[in-house]
N, C-alpha and C. Protein backbone atom coordinates (compact mmCIF):
# COMPACT_ATOMS: atom_id res chain seq x y z
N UNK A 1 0.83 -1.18 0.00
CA UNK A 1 0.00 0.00 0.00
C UNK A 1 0.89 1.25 0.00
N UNK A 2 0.48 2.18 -0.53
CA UNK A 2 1.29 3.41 -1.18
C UNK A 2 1.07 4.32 0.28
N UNK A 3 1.45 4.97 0.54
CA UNK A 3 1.07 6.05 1.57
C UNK A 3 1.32 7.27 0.66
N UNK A 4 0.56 8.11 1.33
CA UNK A 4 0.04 9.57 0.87
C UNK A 4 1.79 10.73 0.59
N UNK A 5 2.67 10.36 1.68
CA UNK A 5 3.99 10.73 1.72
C UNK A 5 4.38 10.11 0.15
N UNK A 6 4.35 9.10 -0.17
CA UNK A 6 5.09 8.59 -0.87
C UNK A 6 4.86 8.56 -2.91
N UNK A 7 3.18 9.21 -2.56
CA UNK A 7 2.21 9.74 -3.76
C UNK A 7 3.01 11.10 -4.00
N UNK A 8 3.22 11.49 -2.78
CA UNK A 8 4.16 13.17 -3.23
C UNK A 8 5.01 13.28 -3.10
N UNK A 9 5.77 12.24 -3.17
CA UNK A 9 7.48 12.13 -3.93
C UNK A 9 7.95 11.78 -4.50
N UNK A 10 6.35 10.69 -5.17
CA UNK A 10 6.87 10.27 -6.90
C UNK A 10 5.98 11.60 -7.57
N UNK A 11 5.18 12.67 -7.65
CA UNK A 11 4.48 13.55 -8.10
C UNK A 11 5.66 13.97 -8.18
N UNK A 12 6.52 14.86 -7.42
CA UNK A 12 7.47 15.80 -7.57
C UNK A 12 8.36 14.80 -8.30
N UNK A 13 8.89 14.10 -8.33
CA UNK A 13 10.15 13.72 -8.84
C UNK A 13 9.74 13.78 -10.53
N UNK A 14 8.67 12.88 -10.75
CA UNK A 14 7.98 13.22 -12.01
C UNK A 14 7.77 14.45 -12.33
N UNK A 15 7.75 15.83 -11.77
CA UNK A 15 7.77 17.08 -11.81
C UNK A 15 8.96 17.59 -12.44
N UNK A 16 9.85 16.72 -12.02
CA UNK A 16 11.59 17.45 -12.07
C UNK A 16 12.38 16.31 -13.59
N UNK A 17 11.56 15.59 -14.32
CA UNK A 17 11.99 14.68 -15.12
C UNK A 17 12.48 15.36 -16.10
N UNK A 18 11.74 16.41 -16.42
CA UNK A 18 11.82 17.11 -18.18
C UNK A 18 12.87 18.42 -17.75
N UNK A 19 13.11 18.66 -16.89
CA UNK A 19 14.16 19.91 -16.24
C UNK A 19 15.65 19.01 -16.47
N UNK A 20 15.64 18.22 -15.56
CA UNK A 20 16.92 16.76 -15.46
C UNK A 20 16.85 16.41 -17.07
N UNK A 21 16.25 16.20 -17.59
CA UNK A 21 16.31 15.71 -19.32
C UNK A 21 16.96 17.11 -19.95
N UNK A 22 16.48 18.14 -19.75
CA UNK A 22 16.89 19.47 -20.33
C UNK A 22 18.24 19.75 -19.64
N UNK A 23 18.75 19.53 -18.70
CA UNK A 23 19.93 19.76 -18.15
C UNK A 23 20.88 18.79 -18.74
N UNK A 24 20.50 17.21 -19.09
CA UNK A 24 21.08 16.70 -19.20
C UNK A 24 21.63 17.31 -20.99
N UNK A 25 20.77 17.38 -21.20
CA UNK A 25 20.92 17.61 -22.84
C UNK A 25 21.83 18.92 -23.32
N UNK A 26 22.10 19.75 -22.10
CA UNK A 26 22.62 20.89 -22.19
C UNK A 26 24.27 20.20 -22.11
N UNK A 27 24.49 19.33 -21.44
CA UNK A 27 25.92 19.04 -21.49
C UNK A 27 25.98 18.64 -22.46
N UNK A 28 25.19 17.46 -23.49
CA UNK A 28 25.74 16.99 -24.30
C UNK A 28 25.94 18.43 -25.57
N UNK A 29 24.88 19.52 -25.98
CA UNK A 29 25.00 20.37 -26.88
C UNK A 29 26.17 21.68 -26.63
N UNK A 30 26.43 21.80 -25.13
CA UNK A 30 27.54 22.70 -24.78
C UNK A 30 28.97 22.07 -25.83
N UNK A 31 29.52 20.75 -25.77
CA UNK A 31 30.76 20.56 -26.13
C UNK A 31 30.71 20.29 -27.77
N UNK A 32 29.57 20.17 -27.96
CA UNK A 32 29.39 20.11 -29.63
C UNK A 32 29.54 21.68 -29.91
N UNK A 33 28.35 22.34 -29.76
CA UNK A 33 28.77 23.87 -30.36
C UNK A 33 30.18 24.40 -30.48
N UNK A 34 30.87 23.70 -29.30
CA UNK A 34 32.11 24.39 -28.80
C UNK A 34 33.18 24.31 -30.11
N UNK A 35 32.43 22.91 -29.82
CA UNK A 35 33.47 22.15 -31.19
C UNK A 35 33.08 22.66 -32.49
N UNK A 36 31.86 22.79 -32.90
CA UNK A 36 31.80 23.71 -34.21
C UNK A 36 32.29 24.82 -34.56
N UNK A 37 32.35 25.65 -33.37
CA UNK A 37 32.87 27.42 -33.58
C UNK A 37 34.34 27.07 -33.41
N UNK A 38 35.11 26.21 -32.99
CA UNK A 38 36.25 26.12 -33.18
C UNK A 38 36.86 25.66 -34.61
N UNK A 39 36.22 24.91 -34.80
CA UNK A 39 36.48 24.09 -35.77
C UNK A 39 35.91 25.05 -37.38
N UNK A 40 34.72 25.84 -37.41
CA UNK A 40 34.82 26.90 -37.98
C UNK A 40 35.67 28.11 -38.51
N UNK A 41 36.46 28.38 -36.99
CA UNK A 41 37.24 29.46 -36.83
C UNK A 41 38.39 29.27 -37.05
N UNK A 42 38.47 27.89 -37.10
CA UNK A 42 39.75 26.84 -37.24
C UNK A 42 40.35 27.43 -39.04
N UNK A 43 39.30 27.18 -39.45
CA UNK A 43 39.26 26.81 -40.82
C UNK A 43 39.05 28.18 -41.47
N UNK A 44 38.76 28.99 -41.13
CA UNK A 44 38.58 30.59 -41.67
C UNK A 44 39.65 31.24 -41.25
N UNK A 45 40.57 30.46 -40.54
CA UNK A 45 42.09 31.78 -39.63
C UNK A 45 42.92 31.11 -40.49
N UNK A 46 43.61 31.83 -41.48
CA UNK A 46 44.61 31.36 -42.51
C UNK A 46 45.84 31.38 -41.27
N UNK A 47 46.65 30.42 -41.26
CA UNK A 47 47.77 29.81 -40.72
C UNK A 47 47.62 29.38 -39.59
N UNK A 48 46.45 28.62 -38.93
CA UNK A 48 46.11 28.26 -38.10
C UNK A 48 46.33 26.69 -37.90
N UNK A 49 47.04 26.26 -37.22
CA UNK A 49 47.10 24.46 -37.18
C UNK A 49 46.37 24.07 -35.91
N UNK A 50 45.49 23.17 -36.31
CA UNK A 50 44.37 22.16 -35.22
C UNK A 50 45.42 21.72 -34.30
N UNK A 51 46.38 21.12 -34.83
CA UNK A 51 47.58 19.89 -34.38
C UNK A 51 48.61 21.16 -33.53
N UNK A 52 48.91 22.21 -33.60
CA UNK A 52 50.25 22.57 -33.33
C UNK A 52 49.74 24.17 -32.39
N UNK A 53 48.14 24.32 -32.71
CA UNK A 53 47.82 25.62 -31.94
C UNK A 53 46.48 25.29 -30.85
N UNK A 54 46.85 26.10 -29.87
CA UNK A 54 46.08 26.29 -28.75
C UNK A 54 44.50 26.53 -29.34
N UNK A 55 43.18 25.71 -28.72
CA UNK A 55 42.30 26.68 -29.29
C UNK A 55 41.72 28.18 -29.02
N UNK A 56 42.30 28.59 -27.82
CA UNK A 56 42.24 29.60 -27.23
C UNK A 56 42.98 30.57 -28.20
N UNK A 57 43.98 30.29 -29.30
CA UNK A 57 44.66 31.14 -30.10
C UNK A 57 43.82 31.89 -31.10
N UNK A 58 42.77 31.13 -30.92
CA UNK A 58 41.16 31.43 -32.07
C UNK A 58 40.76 33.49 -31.53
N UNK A 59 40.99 33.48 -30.06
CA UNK A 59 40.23 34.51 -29.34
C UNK A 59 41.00 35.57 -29.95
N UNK A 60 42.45 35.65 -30.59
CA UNK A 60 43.01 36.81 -30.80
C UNK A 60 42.57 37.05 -32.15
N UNK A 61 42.70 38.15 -32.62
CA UNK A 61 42.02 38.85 -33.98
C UNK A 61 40.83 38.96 -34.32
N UNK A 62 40.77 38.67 -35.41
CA UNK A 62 39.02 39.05 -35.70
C UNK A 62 38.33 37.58 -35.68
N UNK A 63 36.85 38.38 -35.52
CA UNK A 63 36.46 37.10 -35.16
C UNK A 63 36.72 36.55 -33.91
N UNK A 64 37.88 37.17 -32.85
CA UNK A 64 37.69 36.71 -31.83
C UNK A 64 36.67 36.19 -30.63
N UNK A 65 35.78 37.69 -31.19
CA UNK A 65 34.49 37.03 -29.95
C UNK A 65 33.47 36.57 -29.80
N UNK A 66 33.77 35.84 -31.25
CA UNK A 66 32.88 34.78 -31.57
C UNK A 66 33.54 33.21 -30.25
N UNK A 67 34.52 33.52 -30.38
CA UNK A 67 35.68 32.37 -29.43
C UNK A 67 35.12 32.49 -28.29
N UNK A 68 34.67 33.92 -27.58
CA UNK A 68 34.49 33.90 -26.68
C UNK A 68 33.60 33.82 -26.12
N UNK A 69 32.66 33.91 -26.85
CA UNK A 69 30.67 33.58 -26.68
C UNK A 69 30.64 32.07 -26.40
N UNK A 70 32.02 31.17 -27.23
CA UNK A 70 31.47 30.20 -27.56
C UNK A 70 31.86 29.39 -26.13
N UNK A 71 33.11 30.34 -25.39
CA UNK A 71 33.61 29.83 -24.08
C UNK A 71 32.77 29.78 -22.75
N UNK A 72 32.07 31.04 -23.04
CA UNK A 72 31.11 31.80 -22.25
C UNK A 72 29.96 30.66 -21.89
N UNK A 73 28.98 29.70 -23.69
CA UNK A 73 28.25 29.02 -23.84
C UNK A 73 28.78 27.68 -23.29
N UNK A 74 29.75 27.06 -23.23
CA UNK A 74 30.77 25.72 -22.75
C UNK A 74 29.74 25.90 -21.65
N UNK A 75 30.97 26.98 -21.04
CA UNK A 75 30.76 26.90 -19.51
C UNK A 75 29.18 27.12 -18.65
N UNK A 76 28.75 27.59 -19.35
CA UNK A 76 27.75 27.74 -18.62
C UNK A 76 26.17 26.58 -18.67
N UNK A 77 26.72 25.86 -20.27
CA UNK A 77 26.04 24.39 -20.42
C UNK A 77 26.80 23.66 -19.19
N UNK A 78 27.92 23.67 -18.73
CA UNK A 78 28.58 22.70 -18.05
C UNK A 78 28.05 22.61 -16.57
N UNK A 79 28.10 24.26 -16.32
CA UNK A 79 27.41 24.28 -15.07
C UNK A 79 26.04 23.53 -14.77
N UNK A 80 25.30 24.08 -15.92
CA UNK A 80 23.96 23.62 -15.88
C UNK A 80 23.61 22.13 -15.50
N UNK A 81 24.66 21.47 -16.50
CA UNK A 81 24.70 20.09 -16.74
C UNK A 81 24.85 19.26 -14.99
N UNK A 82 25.98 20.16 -14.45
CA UNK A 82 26.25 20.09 -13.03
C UNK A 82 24.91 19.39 -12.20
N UNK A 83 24.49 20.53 -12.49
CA UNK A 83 23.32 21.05 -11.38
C UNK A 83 21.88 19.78 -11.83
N UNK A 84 21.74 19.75 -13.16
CA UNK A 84 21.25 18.39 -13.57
C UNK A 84 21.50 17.11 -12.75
N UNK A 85 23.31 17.25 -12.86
CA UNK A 85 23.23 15.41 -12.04
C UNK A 85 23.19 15.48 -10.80
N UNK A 86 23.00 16.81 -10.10
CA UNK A 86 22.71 16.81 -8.76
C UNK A 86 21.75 16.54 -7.88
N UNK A 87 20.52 17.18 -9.34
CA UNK A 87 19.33 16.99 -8.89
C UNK A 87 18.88 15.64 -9.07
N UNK A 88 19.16 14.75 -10.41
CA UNK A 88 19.31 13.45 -10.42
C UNK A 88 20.11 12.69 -8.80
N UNK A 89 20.87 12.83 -8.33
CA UNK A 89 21.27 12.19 -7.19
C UNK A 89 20.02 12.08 -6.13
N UNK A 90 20.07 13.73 -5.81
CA UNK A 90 18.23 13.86 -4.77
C UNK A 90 17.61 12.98 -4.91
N UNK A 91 16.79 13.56 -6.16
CA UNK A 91 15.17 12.80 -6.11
C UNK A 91 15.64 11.19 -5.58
N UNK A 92 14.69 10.62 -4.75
CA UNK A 92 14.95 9.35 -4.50
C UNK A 92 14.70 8.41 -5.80
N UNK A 93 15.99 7.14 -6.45
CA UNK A 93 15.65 6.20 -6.69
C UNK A 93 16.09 6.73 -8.48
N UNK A 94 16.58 8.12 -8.32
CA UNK A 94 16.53 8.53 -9.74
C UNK A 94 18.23 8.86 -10.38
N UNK A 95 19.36 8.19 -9.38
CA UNK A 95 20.59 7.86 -9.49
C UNK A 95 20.93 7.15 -10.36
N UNK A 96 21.90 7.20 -11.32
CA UNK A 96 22.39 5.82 -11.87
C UNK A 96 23.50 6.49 -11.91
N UNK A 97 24.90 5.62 -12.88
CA UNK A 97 25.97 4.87 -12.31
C UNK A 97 26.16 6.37 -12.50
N UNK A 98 26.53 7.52 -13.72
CA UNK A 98 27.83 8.45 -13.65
C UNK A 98 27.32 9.57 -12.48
N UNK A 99 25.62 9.86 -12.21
CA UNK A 99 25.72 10.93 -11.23
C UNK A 99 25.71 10.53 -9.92
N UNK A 100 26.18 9.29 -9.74
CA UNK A 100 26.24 8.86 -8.33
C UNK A 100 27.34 9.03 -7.81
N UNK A 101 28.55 9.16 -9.25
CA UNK A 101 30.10 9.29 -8.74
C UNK A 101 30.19 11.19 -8.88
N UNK A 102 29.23 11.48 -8.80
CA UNK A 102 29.30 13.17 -8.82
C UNK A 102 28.82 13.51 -8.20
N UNK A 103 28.16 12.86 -7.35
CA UNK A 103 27.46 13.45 -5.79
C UNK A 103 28.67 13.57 -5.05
């Protein structure tokens, strides 16, 4: 038998599913974009080597702050992403293996 406690902590957790899905999804699209505007900027900066230059070398000249929007966007998917497997740890029962080693 269910108790009334336990009706409103699968309600909320089911509340918090599509937030945790949206967080999660933010990590995976943070390191892709990252990788496109680099890899863009890569390829538009005449004497630029993938293999032999920093990508941070992207931020100097023109076009730089495009580099830096795109550092700005990383980080702040990353955080997000954070805060995702955190809330995944909470909710009871809604852990699995990688945000359990990030609690």
């Amino acid at each position: 038998m269910i108790t009334q406690e336990q009706e409103q902590a699968r309600t909320a957790v089911d509340d918090r599913r599509p937030v945790t899905g949206a967080l999660a999804a933010a990590g995976i699209a943070g390191p892709v974009i990252f990788a496109v505007v680099a890899l863009v900027l890569g390829l538009l900066r005449p004497g630029y080597s993938f293999v032999g230059d920093p990508v941070v070398k992207l931020v100097a000249g023109p076009g730089g702050w495009v580099q830096h929007v795109s550092f700005v966007i990383l980080g702040s998917f990353m955080k997000r992403t954070r805060s995702g497997s955190i809330s995944a740890c909470v909710r009871p029962g809604g852990a699995r293996l990688a945000p359990r080693y990030s609690c």
